[in-house]
PDB file of N, CA and C in Angstrom:
ATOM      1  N   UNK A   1       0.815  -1.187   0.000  1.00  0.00           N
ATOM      2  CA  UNK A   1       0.000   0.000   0.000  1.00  0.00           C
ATOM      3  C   UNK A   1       0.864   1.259   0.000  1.00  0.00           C
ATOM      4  N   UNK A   2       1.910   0.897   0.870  1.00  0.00           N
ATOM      5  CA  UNK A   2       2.804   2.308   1.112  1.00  0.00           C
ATOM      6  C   UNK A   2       3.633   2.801  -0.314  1.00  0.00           C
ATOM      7  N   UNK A   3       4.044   2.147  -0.906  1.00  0.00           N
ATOM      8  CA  UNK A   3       4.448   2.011  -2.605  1.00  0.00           C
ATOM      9  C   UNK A   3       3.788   2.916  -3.200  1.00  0.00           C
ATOM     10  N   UNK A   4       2.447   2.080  -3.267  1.00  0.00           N
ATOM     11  CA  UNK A   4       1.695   2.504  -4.331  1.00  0.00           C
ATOM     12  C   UNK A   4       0.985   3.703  -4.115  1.00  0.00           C
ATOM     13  N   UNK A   5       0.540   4.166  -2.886  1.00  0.00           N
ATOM     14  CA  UNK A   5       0.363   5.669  -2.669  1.00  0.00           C
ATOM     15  C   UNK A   5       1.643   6.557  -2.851  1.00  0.00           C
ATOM     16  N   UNK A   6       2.289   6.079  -2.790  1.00  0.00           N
ATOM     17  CA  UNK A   6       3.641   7.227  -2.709  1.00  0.00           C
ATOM     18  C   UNK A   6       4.023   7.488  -4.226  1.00  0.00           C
ATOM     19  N   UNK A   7       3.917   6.619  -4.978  1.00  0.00           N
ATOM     20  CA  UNK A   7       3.661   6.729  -6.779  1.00  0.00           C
ATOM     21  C   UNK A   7       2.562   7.019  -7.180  1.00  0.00           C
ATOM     22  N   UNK A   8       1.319   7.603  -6.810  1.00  0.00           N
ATOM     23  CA  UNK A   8       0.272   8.055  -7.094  1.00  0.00           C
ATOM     24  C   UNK A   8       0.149   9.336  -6.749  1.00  0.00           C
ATOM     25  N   UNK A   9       0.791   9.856  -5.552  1.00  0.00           N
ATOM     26  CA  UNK A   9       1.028  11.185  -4.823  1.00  0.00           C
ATOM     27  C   UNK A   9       1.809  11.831  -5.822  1.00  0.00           C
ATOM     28  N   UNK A  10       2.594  11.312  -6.422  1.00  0.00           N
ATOM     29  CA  UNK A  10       4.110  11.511  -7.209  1.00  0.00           C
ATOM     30  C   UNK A  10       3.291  11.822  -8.682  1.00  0.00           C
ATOM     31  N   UNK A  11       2.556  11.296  -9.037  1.00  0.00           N
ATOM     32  CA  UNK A  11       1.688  11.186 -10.169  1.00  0.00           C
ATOM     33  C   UNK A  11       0.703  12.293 -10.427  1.00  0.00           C
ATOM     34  N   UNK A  12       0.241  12.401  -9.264  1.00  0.00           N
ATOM     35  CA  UNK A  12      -1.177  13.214  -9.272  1.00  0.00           C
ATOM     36  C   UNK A  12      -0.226  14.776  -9.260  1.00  0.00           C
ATOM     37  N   UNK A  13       0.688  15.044  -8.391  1.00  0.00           N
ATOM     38  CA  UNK A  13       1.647  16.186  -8.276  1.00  0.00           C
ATOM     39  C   UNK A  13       1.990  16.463  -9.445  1.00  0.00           C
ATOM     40  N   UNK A  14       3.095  15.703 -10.475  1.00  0.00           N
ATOM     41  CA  UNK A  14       3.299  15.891 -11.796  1.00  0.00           C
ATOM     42  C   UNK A  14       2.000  15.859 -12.585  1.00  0.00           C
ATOM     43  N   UNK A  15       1.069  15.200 -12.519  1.00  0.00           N
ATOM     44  CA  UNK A  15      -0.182  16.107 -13.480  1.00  0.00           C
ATOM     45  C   UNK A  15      -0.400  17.327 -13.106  1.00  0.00           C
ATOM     46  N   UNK A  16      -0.624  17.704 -11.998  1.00  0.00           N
ATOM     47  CA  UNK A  16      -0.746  18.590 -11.669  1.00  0.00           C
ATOM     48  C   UNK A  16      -0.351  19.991 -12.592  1.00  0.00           C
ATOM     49  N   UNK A  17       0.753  20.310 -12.681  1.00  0.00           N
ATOM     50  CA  UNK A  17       1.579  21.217 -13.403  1.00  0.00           C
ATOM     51  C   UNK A  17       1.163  21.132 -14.827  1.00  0.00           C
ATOM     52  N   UNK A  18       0.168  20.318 -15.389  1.00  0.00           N
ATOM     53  CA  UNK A  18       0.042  20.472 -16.597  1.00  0.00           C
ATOM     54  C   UNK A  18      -1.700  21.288 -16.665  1.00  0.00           C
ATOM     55  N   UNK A  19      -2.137  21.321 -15.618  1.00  0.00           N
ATOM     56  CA  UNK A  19      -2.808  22.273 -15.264  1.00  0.00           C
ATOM     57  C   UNK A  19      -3.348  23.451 -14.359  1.00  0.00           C
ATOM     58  N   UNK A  20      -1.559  23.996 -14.420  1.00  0.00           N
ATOM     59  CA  UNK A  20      -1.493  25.259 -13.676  1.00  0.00           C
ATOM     60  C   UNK A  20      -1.746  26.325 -14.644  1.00  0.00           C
ATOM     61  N   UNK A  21      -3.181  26.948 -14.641  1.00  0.00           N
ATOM     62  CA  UNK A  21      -3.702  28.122 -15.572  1.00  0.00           C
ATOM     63  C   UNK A  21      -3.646  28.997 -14.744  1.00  0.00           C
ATOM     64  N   UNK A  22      -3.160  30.209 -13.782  1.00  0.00           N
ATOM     65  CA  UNK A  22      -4.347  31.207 -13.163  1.00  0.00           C
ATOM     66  C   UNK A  22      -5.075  31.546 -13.448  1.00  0.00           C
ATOM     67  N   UNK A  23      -5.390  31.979 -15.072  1.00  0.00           N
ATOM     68  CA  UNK A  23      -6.308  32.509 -15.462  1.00  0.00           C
ATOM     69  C   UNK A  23      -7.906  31.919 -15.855  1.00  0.00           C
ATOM     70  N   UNK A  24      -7.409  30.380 -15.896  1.00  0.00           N
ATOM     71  CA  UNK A  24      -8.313  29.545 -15.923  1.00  0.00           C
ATOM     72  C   UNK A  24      -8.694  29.190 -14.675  1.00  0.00           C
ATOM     73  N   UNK A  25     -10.021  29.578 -14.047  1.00  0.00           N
ATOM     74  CA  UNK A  25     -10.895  28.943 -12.753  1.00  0.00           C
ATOM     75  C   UNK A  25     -10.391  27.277 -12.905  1.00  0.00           C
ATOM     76  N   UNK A  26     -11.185  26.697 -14.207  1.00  0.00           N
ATOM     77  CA  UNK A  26     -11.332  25.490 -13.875  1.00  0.00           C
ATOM     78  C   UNK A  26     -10.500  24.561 -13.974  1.00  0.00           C
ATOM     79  N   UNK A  27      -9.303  25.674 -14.648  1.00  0.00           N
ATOM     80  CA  UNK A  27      -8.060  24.835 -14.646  1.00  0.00           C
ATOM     81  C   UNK A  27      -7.413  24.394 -13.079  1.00  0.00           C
ATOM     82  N   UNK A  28      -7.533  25.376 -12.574  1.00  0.00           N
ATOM     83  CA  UNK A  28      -7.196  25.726 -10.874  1.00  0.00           C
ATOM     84  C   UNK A  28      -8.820  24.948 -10.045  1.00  0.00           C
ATOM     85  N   UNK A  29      -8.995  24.621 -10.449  1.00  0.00           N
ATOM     86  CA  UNK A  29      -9.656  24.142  -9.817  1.00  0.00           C
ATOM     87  C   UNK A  29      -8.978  22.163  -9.795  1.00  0.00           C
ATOM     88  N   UNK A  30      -8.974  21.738 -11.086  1.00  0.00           N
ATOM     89  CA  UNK A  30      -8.499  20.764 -11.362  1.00  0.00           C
ATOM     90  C   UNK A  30      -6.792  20.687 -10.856  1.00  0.00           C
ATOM     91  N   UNK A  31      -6.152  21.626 -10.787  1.00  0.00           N
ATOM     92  CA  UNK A  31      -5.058  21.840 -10.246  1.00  0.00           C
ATOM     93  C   UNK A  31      -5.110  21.549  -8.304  1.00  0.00           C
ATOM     94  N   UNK A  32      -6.107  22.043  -7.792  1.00  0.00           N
ATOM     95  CA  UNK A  32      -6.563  22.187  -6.454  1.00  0.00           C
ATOM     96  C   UNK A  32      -6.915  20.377  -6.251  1.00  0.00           C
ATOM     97  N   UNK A  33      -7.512  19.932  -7.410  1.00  0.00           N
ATOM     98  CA  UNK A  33      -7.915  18.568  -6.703  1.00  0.00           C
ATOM     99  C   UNK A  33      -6.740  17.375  -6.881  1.00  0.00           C
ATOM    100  N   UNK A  34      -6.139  17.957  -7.683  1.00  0.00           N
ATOM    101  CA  UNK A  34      -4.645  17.010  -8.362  1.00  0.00           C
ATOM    102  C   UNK A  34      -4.392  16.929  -6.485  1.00  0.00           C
ATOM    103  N   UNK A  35      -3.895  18.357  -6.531  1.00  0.00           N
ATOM    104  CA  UNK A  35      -2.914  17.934  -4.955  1.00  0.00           C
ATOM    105  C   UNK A  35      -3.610  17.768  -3.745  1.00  0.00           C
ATOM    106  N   UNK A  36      -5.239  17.769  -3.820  1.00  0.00           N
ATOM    107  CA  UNK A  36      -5.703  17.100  -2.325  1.00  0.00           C
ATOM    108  C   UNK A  36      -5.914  15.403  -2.245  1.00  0.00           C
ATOM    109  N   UNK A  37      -5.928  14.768  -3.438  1.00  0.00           N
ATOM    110  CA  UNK A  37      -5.563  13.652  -3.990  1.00  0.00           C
ATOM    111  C   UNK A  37      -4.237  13.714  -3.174  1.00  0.00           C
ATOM    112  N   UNK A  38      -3.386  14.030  -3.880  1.00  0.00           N
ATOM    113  CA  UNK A  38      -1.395  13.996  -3.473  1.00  0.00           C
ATOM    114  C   UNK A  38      -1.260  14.014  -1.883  1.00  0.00           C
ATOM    115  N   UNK A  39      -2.463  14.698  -1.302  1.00  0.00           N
ATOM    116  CA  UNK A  39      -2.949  14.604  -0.041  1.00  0.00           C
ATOM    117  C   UNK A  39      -2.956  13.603   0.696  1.00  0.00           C
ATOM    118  N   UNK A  40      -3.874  12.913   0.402  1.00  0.00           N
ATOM    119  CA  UNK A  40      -4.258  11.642   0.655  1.00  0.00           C
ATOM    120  C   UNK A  40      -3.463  10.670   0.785  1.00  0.00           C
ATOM    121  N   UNK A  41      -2.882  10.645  -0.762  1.00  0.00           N
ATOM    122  CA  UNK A  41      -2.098   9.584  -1.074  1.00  0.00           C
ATOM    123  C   UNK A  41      -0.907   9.372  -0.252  1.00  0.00           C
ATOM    124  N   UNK A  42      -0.476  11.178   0.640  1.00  0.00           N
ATOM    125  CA  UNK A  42       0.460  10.636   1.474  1.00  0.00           C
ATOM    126  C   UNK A  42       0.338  10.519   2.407  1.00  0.00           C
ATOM    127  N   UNK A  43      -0.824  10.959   3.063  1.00  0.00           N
ATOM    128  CA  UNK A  43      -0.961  10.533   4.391  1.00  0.00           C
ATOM    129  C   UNK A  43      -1.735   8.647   4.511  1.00  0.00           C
ATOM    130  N   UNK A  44      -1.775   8.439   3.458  1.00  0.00           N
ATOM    131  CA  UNK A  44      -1.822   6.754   3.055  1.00  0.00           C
ATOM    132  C   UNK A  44      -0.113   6.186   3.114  1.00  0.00           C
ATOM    133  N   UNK A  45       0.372   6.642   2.468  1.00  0.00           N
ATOM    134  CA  UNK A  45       1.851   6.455   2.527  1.00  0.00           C
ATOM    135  C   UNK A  45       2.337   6.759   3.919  1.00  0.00           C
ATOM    136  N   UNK A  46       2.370   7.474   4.848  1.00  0.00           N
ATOM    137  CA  UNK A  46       2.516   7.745   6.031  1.00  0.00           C
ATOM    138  C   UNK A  46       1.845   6.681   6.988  1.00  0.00           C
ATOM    139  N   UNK A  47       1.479   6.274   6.829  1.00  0.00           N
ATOM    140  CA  UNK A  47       0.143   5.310   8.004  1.00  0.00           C
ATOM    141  C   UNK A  47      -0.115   4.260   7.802  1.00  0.00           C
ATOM    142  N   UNK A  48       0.316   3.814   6.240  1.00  0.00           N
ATOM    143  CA  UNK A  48      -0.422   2.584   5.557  1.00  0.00           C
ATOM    144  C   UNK A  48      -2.114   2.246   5.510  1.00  0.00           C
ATOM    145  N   UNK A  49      -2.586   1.077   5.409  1.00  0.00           N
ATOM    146  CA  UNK A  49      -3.692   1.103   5.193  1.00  0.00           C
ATOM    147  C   UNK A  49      -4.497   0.818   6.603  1.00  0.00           C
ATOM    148  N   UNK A  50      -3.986   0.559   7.699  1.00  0.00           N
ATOM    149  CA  UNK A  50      -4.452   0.317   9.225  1.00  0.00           C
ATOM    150  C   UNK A  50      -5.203  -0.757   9.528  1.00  0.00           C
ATOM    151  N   UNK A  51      -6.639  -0.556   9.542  1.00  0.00           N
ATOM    152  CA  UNK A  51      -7.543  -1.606   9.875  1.00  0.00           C
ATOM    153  C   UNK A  51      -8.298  -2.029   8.619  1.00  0.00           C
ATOM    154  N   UNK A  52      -8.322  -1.382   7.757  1.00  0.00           N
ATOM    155  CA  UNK A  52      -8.726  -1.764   6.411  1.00  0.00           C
ATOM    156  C   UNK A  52      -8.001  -2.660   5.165  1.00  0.00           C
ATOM    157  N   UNK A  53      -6.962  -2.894   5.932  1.00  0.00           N
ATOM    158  CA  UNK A  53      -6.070  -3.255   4.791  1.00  0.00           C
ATOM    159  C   UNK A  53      -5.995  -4.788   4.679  1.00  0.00           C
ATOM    160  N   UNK A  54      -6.066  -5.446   3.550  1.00  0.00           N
ATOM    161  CA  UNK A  54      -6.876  -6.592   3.143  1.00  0.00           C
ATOM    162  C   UNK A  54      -5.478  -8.362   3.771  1.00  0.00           C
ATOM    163  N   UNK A  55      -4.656  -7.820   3.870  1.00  0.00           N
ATOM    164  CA  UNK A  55      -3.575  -8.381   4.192  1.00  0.00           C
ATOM    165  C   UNK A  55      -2.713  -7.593   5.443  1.00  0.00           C
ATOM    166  N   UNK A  56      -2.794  -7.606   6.958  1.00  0.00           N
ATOM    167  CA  UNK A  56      -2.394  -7.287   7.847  1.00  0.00           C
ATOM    168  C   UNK A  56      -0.755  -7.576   8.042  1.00  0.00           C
TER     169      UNK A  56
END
């Protein structure tokens, strides 16, 4: 789990930059969700999957 969030964080970050518009709302908007994704993904990477995780 810890892998594969940490290459998805890494992923979603580098898309990211391909939609940095300011001038575009909805580009920035899509920019805003790239990295709360990248969010996630590392505080998944940080913690692993806990009590949910299908293989303990």
């Amino acid at each position: 789990m810890r892998p594969v969030a940490l290459l998805l964080a890494l992923y979603c970050a580098v898309t990211s930059l391909f939609h940095y518009i300011p001038a575009d709302p909805w580009q920035m908007s899509i920019f805003v969700k790239n990295w709360a994704i990248a969010g996630g993904c590392l505080v998944l990477a940080a913690h692993g999957a806990g009590r949910y995780a299908l293989r303990p």
